[in-house]
Protein backbone atom coordinates (compact mmCIF):
# COMPACT_ATOMS: atom_id res chain seq x y z
CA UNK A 1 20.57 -222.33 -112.98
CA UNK A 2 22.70 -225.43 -113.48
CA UNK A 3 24.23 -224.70 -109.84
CA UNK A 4 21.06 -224.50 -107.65
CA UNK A 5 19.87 -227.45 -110.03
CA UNK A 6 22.79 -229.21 -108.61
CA UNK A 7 22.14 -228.55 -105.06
CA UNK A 8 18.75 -229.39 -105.22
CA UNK A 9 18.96 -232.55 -106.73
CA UNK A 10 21.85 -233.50 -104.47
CA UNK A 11 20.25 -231.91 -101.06
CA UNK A 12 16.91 -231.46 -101.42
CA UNK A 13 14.65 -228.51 -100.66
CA UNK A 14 15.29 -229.46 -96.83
CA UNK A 15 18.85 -228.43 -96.78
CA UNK A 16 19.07 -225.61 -99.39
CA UNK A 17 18.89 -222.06 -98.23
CA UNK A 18 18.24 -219.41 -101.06
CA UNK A 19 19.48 -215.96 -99.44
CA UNK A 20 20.63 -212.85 -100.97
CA UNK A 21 23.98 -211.11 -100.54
CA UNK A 22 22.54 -207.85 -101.42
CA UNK A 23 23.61 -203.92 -100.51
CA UNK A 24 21.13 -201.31 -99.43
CA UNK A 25 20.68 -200.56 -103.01
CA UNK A 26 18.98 -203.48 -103.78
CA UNK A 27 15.29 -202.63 -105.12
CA UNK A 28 16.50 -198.78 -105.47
CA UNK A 29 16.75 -197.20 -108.37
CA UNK A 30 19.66 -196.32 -110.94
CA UNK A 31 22.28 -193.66 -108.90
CA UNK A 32 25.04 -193.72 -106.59
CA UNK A 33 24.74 -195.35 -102.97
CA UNK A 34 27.29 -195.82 -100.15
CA UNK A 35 28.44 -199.12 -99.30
CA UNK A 36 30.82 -199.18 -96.04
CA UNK A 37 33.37 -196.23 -96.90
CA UNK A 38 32.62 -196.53 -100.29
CA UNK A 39 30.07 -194.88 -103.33
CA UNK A 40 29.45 -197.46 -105.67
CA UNK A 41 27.26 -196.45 -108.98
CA UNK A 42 24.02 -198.74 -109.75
CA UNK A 43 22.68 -199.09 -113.16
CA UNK A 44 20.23 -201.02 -114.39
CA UNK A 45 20.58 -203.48 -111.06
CA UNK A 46 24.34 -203.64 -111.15
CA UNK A 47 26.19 -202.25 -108.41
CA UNK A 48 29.56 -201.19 -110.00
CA UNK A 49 32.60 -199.19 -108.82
CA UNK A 50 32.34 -195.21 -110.01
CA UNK A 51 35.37 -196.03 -112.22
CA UNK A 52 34.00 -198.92 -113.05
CA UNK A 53 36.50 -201.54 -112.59
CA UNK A 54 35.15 -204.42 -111.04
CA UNK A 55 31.21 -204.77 -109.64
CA UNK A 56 30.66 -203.42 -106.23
CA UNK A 57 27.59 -205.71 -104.65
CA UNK A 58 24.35 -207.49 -105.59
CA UNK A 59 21.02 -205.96 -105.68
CA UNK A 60 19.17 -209.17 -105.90
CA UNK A 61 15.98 -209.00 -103.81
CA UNK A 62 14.71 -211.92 -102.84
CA UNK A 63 11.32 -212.21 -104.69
CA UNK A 64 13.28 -212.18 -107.68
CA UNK A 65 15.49 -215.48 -106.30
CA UNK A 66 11.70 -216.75 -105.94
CA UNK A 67 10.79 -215.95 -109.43
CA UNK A 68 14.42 -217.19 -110.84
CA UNK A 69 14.03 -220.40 -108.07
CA UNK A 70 9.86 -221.21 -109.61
CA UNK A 71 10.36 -219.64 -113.43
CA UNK A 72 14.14 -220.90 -114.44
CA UNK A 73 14.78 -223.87 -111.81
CA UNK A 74 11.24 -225.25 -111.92
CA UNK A 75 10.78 -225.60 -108.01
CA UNK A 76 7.44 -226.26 -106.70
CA UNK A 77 5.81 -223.04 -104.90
CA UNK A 78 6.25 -225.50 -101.61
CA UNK A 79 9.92 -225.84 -102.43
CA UNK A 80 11.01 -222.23 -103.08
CA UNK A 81 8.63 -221.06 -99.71
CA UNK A 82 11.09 -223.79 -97.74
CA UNK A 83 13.90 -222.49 -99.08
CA UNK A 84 13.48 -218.87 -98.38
CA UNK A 85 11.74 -219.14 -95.18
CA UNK A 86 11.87 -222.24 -93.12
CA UNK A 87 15.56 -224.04 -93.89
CA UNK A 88 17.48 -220.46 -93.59
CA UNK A 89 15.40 -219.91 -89.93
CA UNK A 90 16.04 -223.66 -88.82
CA UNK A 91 20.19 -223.34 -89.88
CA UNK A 92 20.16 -220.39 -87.91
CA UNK A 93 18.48 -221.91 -85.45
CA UNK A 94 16.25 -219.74 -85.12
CA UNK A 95 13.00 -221.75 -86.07
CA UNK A 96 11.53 -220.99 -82.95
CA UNK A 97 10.50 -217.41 -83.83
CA UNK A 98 10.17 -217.34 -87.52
CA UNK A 99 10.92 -219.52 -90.55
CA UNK A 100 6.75 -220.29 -90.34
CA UNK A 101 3.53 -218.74 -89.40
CA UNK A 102 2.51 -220.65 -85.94
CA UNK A 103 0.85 -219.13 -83.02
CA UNK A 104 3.53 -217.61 -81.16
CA UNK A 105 6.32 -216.75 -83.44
CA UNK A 106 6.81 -213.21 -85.03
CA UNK A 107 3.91 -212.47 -87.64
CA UNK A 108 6.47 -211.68 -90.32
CA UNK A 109 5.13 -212.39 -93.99
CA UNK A 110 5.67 -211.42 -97.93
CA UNK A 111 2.61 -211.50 -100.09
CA UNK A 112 3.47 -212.09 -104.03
CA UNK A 113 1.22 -211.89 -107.01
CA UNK A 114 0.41 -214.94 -107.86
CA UNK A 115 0.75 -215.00 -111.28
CA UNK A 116 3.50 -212.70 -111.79
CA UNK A 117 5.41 -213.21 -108.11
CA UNK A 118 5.90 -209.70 -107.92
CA UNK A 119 6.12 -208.61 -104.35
CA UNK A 120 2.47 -207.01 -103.27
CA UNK A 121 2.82 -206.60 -99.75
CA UNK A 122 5.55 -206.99 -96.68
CA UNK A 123 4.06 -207.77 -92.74
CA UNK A 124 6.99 -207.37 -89.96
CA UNK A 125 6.12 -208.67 -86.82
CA UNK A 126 2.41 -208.17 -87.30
CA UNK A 127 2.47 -204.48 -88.72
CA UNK A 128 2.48 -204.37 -92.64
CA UNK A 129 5.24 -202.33 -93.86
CA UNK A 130 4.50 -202.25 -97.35
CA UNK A 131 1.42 -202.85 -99.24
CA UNK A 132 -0.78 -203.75 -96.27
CA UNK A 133 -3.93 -201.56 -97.17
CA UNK A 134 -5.11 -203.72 -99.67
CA UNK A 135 -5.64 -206.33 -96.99
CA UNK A 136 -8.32 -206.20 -94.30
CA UNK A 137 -6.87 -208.74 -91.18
CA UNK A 138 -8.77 -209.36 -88.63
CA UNK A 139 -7.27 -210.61 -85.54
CA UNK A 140 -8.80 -214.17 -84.26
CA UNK A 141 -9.44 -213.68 -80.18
């Protein structure tokens, strides 16, 4: 916490990017997945080595660096949305096509509870993925 505390207070919401280094394990269950050539063992959310000798990869999802980013750091819902969305799209430069929902970039969108920030729903490019029939859209003409 005292890190992104740090960065914020010295950078600003503007010029901090909260990602996620995570393996295709992340948000899966306890078992074994492969990562590159190798199988690495996850239990309870750490990704560890079969032997395990040394931790393998991160299975943090990013609506839990929300949650840590609003609950532990104290950002503003504003501030943690910037961070996730628009400053990692504008570095990459590609704020053109996502980062934001505007009329003509890709329709791509997670809905949290907004209580708990658990992730309810995932939109990609205008098709929900995950969670999507609890929502009626209508498309504007």
């Amino acid at each position: 916490p005292s890190v992104l505390d740090l960065a914020y207070g010295t950078a600003g919401a503007t010029r901090v990017a909260l990602i996620t280094d995570a393996m295709g394990a992340a948000g899966m269950g306890d078992g074994r997945y492969p990562l590159g050539p190798l199988q690495v063992e996850v239990k309870d959310g750490v990704a560890m080595l079969p032997d395990g000798s040394s931790i393998a990869g991160s299975t943090l999802t990013l609506d839990r660096v929300f949650r840590r980013a609003v609950r532990i750091n104290g950002l503003t819902l504003h501030q943690a949305v910037e961070s996730l969305s628009t400053t990692p799209a504008r570095l990459l430069g590609l704020a053109d096509s996502i980062g934001s929902l505007e009329t003509g970039k890709h329709a791509d969108l997670v809905v949290l509870d907004s209580e708990s920030h658990d992730l309810v729903a995932v939109m990609r490019r205008g098709r929900w993925v995950l969670g999507g029939e609890r929502f009626d859209v209508v498309p504007t003409p």
